[in-house]
N, C-alpha and C. Protein backbone atom coordinates (compact mmCIF):
# COMPACT_ATOMS: atom_id res chain seq x y z
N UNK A 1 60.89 -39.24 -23.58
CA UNK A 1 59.64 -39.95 -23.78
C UNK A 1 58.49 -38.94 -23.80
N UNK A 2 57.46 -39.16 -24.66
CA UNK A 2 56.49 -38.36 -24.78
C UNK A 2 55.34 -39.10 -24.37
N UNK A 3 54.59 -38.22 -22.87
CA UNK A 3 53.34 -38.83 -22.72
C UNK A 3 52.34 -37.65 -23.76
N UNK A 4 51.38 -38.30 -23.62
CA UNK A 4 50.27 -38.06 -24.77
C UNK A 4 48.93 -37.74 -23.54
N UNK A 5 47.86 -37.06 -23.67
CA UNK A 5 47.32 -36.87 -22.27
C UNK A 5 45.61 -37.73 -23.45
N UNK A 6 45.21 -38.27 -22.44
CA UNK A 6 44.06 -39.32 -22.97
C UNK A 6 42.78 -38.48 -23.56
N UNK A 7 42.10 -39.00 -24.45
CA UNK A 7 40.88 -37.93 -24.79
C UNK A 7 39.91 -37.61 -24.10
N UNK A 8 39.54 -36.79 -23.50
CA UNK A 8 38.31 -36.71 -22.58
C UNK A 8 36.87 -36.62 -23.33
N UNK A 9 36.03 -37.90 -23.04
CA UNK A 9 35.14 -37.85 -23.86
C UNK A 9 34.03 -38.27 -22.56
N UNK A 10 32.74 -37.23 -23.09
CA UNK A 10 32.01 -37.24 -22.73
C UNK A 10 30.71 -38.29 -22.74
N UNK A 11 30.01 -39.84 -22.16
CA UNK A 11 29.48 -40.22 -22.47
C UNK A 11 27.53 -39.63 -22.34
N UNK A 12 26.88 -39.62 -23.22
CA UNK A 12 25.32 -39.27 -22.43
C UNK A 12 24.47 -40.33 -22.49
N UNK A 13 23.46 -40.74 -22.34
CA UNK A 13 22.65 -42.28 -21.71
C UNK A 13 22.41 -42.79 -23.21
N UNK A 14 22.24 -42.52 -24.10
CA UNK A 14 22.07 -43.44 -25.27
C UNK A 14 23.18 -44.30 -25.94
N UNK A 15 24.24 -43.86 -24.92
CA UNK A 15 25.82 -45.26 -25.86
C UNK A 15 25.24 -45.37 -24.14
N UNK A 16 25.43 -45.38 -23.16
CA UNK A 16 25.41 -47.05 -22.27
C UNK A 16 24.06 -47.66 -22.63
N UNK A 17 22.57 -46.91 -23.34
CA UNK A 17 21.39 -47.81 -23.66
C UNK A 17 21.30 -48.87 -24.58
N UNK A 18 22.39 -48.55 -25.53
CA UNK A 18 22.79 -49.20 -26.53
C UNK A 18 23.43 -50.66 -26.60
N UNK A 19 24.21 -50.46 -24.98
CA UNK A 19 24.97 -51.44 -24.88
C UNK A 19 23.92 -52.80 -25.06
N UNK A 20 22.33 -52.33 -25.16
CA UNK A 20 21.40 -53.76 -25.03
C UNK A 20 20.55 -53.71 -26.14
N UNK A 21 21.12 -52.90 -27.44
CA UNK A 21 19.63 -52.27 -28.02
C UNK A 21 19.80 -53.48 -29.21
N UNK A 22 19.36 -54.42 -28.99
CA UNK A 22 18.92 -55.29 -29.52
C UNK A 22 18.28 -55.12 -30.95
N UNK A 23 17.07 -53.96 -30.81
CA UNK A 23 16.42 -53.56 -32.07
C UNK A 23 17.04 -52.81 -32.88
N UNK A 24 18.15 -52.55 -32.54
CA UNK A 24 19.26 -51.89 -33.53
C UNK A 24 20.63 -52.44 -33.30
N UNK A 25 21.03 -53.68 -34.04
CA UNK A 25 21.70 -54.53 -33.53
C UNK A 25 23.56 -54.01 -34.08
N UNK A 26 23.32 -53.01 -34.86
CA UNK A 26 24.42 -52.47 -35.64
C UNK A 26 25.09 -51.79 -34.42
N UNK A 27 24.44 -50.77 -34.24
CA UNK A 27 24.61 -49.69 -33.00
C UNK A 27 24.73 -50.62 -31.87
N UNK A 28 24.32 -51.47 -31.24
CA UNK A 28 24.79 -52.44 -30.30
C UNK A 28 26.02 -53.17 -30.42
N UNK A 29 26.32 -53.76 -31.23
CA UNK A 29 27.63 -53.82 -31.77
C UNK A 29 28.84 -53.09 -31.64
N UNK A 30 28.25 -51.82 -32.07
CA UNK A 30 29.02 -50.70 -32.50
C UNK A 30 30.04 -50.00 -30.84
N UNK A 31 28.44 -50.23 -30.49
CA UNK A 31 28.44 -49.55 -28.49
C UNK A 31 29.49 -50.59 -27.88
N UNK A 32 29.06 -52.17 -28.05
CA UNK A 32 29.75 -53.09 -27.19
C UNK A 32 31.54 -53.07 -27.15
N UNK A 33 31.68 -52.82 -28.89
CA UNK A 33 33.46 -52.46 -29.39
C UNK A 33 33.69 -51.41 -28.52
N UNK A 34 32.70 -50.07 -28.51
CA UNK A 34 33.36 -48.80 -27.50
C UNK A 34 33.90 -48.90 -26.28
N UNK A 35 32.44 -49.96 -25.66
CA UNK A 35 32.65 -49.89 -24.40
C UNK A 35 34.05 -50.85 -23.86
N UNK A 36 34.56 -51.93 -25.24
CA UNK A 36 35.75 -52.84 -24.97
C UNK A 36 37.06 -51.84 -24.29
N UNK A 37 36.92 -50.71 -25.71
CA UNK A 37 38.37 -49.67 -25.70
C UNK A 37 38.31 -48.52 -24.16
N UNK A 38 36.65 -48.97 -23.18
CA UNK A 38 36.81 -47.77 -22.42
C UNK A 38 37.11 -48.75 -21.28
N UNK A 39 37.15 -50.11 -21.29
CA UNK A 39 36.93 -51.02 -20.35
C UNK A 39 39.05 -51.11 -20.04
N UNK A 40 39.33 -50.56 -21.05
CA UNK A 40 41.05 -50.68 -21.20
C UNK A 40 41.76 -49.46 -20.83
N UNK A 41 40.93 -48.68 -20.70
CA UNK A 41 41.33 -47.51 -20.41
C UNK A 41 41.85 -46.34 -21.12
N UNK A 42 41.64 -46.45 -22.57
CA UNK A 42 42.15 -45.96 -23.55
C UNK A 42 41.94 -44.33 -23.32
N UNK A 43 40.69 -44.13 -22.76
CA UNK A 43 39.96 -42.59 -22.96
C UNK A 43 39.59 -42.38 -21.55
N UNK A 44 40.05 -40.76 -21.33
CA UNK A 44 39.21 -40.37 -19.60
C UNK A 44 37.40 -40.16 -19.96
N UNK A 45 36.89 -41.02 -19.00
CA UNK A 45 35.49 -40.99 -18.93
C UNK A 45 35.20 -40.41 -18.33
N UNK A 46 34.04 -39.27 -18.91
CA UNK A 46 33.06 -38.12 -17.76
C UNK A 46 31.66 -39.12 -18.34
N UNK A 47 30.53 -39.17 -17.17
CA UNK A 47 29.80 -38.82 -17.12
C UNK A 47 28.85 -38.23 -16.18
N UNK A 48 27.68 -37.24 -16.32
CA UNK A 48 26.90 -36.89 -15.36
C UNK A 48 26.25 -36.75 -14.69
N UNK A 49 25.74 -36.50 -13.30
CA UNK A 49 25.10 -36.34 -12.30
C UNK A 49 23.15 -36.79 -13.33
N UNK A 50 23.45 -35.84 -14.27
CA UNK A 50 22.16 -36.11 -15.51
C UNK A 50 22.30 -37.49 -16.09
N UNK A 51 22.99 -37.92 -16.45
CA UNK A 51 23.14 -39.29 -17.06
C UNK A 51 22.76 -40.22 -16.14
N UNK A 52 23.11 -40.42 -14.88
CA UNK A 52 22.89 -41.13 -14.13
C UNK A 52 21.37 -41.51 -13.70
N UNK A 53 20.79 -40.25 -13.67
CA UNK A 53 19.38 -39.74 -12.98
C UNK A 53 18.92 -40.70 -14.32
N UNK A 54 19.29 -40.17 -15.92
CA UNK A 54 18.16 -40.67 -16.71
C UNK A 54 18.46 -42.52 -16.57
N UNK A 55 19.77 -42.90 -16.30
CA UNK A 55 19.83 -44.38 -16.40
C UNK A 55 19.00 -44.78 -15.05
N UNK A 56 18.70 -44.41 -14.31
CA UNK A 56 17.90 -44.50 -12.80
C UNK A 56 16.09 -44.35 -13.19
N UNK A 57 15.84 -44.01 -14.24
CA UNK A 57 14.40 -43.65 -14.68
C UNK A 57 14.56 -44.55 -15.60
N UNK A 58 14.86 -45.42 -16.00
CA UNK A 58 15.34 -46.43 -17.29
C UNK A 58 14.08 -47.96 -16.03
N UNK A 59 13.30 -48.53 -17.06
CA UNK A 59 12.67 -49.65 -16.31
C UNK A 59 14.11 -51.03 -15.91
N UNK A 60 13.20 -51.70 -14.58
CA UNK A 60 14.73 -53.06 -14.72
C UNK A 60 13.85 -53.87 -15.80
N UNK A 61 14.87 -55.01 -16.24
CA UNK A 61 15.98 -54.95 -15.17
C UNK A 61 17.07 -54.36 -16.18
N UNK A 62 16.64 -53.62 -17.27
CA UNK A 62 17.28 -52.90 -18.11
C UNK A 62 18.07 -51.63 -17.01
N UNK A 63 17.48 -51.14 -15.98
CA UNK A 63 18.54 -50.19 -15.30
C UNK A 63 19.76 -50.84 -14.35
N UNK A 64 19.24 -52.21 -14.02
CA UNK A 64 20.66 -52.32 -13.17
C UNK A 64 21.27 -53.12 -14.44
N UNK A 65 21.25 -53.67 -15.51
CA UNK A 65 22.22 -53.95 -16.10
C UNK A 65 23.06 -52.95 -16.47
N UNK A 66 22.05 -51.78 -16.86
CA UNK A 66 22.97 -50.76 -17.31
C UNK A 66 24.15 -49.97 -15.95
N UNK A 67 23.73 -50.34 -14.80
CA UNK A 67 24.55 -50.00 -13.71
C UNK A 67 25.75 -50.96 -13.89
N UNK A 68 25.30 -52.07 -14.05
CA UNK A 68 26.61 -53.27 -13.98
C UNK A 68 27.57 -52.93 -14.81
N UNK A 69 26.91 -52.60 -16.36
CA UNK A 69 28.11 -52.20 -17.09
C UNK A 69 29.29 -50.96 -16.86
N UNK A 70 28.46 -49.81 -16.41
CA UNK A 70 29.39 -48.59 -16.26
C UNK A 70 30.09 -49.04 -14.89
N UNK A 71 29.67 -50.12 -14.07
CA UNK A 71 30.97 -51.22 -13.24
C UNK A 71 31.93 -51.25 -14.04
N UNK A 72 32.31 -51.77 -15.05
CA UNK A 72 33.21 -52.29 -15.78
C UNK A 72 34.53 -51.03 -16.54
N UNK A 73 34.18 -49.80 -16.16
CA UNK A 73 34.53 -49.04 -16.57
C UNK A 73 35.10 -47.62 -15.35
N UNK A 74 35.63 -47.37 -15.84
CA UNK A 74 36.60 -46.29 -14.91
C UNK A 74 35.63 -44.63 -15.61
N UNK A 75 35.38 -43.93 -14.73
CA UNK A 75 34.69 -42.51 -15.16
C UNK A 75 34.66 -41.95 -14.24
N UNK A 76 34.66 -40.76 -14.51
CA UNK A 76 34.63 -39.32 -13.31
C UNK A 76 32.86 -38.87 -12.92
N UNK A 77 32.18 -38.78 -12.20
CA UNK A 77 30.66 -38.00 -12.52
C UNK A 77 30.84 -37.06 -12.23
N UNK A 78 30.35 -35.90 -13.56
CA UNK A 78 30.43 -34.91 -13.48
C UNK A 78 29.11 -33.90 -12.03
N UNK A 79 29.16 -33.58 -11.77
CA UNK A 79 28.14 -32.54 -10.97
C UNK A 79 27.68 -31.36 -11.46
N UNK A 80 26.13 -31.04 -11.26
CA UNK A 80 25.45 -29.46 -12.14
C UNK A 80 26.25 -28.58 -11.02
N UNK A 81 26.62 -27.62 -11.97
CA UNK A 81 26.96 -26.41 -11.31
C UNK A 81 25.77 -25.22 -12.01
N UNK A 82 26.04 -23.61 -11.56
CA UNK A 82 25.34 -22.61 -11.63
C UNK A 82 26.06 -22.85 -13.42
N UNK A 83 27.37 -22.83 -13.33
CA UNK A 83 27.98 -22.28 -15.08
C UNK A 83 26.84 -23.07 -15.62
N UNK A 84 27.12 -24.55 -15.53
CA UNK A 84 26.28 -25.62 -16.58
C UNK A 84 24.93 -25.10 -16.50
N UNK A 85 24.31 -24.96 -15.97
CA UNK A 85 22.56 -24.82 -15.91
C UNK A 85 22.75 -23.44 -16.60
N UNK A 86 23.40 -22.40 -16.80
CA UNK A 86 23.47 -21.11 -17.38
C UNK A 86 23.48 -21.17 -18.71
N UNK A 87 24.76 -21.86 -19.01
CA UNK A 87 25.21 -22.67 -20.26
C UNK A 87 24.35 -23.08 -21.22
N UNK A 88 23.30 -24.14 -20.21
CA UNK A 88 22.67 -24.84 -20.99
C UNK A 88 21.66 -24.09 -21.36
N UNK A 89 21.61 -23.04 -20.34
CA UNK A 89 20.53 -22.04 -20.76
C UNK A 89 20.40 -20.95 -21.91
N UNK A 90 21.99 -20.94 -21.94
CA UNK A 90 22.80 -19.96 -23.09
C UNK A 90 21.96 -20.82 -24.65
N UNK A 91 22.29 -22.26 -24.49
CA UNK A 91 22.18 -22.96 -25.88
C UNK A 91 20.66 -22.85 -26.07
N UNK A 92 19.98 -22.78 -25.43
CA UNK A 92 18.48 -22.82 -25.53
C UNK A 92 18.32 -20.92 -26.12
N UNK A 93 18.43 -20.15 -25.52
CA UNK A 93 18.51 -18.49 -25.87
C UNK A 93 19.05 -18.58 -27.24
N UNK A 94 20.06 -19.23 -27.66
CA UNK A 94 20.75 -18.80 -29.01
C UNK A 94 19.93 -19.82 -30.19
N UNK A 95 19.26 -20.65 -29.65
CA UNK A 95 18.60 -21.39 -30.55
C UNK A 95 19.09 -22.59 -31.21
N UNK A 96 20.12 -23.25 -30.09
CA UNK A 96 20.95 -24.45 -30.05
C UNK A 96 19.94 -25.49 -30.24
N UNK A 97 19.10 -25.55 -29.25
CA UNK A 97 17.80 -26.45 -29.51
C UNK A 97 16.59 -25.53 -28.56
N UNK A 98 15.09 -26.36 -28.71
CA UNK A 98 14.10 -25.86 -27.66
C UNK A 98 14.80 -26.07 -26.72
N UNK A 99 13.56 -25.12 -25.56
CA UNK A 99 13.37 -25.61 -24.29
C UNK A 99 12.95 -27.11 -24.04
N UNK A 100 12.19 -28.07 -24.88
CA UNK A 100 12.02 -29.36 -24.66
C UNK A 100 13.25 -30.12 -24.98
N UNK A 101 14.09 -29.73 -25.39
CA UNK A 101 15.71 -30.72 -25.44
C UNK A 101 16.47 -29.65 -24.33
N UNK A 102 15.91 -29.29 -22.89
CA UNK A 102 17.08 -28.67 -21.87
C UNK A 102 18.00 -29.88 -21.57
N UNK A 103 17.51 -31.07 -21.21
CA UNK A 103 18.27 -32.00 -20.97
C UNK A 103 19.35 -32.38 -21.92
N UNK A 104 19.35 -31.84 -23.36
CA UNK A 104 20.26 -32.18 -24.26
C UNK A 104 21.26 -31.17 -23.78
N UNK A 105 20.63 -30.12 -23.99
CA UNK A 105 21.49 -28.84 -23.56
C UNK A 105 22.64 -29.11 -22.47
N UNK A 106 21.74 -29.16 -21.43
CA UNK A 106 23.02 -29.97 -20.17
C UNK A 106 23.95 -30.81 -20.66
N UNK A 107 23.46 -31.67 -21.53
CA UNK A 107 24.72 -33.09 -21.68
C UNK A 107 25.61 -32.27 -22.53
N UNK A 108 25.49 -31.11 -23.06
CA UNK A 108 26.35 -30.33 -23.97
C UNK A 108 27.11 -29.57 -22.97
N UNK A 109 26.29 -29.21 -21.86
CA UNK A 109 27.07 -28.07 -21.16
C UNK A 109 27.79 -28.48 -20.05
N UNK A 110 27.73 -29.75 -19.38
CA UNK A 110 27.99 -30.36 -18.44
C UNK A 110 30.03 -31.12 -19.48
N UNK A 111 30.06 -31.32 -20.84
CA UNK A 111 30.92 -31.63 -21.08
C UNK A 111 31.71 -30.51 -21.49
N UNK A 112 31.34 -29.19 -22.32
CA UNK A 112 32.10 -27.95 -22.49
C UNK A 112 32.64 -27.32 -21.25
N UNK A 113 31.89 -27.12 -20.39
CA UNK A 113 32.09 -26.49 -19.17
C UNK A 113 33.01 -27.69 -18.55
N UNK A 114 33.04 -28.80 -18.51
CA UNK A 114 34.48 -29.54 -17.74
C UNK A 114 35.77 -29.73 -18.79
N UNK A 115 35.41 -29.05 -19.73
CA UNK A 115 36.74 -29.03 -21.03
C UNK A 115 37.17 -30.69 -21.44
N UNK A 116 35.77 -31.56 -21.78
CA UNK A 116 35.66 -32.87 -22.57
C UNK A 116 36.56 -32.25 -23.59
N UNK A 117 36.67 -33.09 -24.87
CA UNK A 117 36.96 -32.87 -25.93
C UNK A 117 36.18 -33.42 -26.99
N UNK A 118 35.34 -34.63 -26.48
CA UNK A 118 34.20 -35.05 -27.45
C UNK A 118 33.10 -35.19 -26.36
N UNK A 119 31.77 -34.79 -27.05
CA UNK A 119 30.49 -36.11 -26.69
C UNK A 119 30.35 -37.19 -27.63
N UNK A 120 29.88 -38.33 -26.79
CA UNK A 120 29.42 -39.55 -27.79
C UNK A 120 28.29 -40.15 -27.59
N UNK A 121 27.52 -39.68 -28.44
CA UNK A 121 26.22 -39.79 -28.28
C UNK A 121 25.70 -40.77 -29.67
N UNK A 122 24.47 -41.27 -29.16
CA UNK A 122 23.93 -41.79 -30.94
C UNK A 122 22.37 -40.89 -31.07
N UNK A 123 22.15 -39.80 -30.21
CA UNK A 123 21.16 -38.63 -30.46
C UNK A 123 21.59 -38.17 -31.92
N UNK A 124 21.05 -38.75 -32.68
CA UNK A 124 21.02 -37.91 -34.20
C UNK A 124 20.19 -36.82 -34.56
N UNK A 125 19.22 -36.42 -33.25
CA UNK A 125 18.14 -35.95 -33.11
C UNK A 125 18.54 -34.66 -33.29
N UNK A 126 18.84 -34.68 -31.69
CA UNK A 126 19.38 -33.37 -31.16
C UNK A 126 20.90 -33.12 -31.09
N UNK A 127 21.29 -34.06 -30.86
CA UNK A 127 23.01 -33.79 -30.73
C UNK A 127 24.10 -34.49 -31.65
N UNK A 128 23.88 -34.96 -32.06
CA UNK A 128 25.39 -35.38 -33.37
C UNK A 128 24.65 -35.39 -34.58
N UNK A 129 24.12 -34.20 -35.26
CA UNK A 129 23.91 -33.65 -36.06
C UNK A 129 24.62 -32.31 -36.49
N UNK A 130 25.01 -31.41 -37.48
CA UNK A 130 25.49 -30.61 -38.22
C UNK A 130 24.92 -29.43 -37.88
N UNK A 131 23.47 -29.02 -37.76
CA UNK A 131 22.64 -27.87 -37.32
C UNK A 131 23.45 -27.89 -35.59
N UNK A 132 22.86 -28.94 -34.85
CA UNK A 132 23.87 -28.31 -33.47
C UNK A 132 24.63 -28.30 -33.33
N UNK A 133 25.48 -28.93 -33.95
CA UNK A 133 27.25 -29.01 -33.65
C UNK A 133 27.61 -27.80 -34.27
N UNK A 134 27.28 -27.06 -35.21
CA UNK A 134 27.47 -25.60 -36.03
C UNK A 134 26.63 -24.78 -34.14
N UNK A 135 25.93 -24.80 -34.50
CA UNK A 135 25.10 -23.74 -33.42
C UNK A 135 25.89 -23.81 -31.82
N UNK A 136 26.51 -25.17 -31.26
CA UNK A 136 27.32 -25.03 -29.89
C UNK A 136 28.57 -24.48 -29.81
N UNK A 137 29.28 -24.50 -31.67
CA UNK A 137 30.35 -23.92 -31.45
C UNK A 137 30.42 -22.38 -31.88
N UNK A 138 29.28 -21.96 -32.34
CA UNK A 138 29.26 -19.89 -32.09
C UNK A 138 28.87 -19.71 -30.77
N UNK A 139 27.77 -21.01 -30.25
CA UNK A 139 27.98 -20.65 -28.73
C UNK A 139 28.95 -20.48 -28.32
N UNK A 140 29.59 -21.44 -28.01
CA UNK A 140 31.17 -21.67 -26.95
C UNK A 140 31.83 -20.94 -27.66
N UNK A 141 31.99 -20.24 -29.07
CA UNK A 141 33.07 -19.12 -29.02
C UNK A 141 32.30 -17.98 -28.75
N UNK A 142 31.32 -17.34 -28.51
CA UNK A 142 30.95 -16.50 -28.02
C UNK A 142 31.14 -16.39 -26.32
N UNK A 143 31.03 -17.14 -25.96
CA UNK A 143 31.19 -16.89 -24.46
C UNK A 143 32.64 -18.07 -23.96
N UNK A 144 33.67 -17.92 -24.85
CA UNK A 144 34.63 -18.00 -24.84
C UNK A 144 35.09 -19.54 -24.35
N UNK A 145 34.34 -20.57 -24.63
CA UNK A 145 34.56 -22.18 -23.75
C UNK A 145 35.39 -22.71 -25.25
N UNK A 146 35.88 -23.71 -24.98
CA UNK A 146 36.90 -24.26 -26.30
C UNK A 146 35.28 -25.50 -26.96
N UNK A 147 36.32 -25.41 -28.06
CA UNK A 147 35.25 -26.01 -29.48
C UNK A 147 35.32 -27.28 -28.77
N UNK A 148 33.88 -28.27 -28.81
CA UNK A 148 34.05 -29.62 -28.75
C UNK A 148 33.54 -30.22 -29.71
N UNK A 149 34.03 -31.58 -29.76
CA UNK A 149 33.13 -32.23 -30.97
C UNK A 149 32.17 -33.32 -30.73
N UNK A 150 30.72 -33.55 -31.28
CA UNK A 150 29.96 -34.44 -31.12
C UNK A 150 30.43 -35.69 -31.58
N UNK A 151 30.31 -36.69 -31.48
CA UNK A 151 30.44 -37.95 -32.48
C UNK A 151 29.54 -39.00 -32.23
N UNK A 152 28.89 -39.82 -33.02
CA UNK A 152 28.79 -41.09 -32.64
C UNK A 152 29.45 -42.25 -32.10
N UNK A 153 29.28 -43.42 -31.22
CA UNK A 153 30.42 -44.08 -31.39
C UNK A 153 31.30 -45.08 -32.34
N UNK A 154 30.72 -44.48 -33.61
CA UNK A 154 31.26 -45.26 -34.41
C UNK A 154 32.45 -44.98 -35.33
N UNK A 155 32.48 -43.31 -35.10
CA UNK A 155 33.15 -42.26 -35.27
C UNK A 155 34.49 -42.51 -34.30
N UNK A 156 34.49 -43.39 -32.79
CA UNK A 156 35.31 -43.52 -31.91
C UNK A 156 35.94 -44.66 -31.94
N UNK A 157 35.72 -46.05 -32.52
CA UNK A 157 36.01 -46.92 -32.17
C UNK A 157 37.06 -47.44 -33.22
N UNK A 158 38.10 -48.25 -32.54
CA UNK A 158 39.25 -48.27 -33.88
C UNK A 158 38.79 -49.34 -34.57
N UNK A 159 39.63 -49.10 -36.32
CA UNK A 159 39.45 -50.16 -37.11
C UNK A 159 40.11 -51.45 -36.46
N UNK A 160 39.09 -52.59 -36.91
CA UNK A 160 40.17 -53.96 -36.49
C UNK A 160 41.30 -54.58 -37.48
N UNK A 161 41.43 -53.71 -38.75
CA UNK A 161 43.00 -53.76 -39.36
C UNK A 161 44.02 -53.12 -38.54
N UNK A 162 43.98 -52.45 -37.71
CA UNK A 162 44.57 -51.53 -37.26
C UNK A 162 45.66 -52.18 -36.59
C-alpha cells in the first residue's frame, strides 16, 4: 500500500477574509469550496503567529467569525523565528517586494522556511502574481530553501466532475 504524504499548504489572512467577502461573491464562493476540502482534512494546514495577529486587528464581529471558522479546521501555527524575520528580510534586499509589503514577505518566509509546498493567497498584489513568484524562487535557490508555489484558491479546489 502506498501512503501519499498530504500537501502542506500555507494559508495567509485573505482566504479566511474571504470566507465573508460578500463584495466579491465569486472569491467567496471560491474560499467557502476550499475551506469544505480543509474542513475534511484533505491538506496539512500551517498558519501563522502573523496571520493570526492580522485576523485579531480585523473589526467584530467580522474577527470572531473569522475565529469560529479556522474552529472548523485542523492547522499547525506556525511561530517567527530569527531564520523567518532574516528571510523575509532576504526578500525585501533582493527586491522581492518593498519594505511596505514586510508583512507579505513573512507570509512567504514563515511558509518556505517550514517547507509548505504552496501559499494560498488571493493577494494578486503582492503575492500570487508572476513578478514575485519568479523573484522568491532565485531567492530560495540562492540561499538554498526548496521552490514553493503561490496559488489562489481557485487554483486548489477540486472540479465538481471529478
Amino acid at each position: 500500500m502506498i501512503f501519499l504524504k498530504k500537501v502542506k499548504i500555507y494559508l495567509d489572512t485573505s482566504v479566511i477574509s474571504h470566507l465573508f467577502a460578500e463584495d466579491t461573491p465569486d472569491r467567496m464562493t471560491e474560499t467557502n469550496k476550499l475551506w469544505d476540502e480543509l474542513s475534511n482534512g484533505i491538506y496539512s494546514v500551517f498558519i501563522s503567529t502573523l496571520t493570526l495577529d492580522e485576523v485579531r486587528k480585523c473589526a467584530e464581529p467580522k474577527q470572531s467569525i473569522m475565529i469560529e471558522k479556522l474552529e472548523e479546521i485542523e492547522y499547525e501555527i506556525l511561530v517567527e523565528t530569527d531564520e523567518i524575520i532574516s528571510l523575509a528580510q532576504e526578500y525585501i534586499n533582493n527586491g522581492v517586494l518593498t519594505p511596505k509589503s514586510n508583512d507579505d514577505c513573512q507570509h512567504i518566509a514563515f511558509a518556505v522556511v517550514s517547507n509548505c509546498d504552496l501559499i494560498v493567497s488571493w493577494n494578486f498584489k503582492h503575492l500570487v502574481n508572476f513578478k514575485t513568484i519568479s523573484k522568491v524562487k532565485v531567492v530560495n535557490a540562492i540561499y538554498h530553501y526548496k521552490e514553493i508555489s503561490i496559488i489562489s484558491p481557485t487554483m486548489l479546489i477540486g472540479d465538481e466532475d471529478e
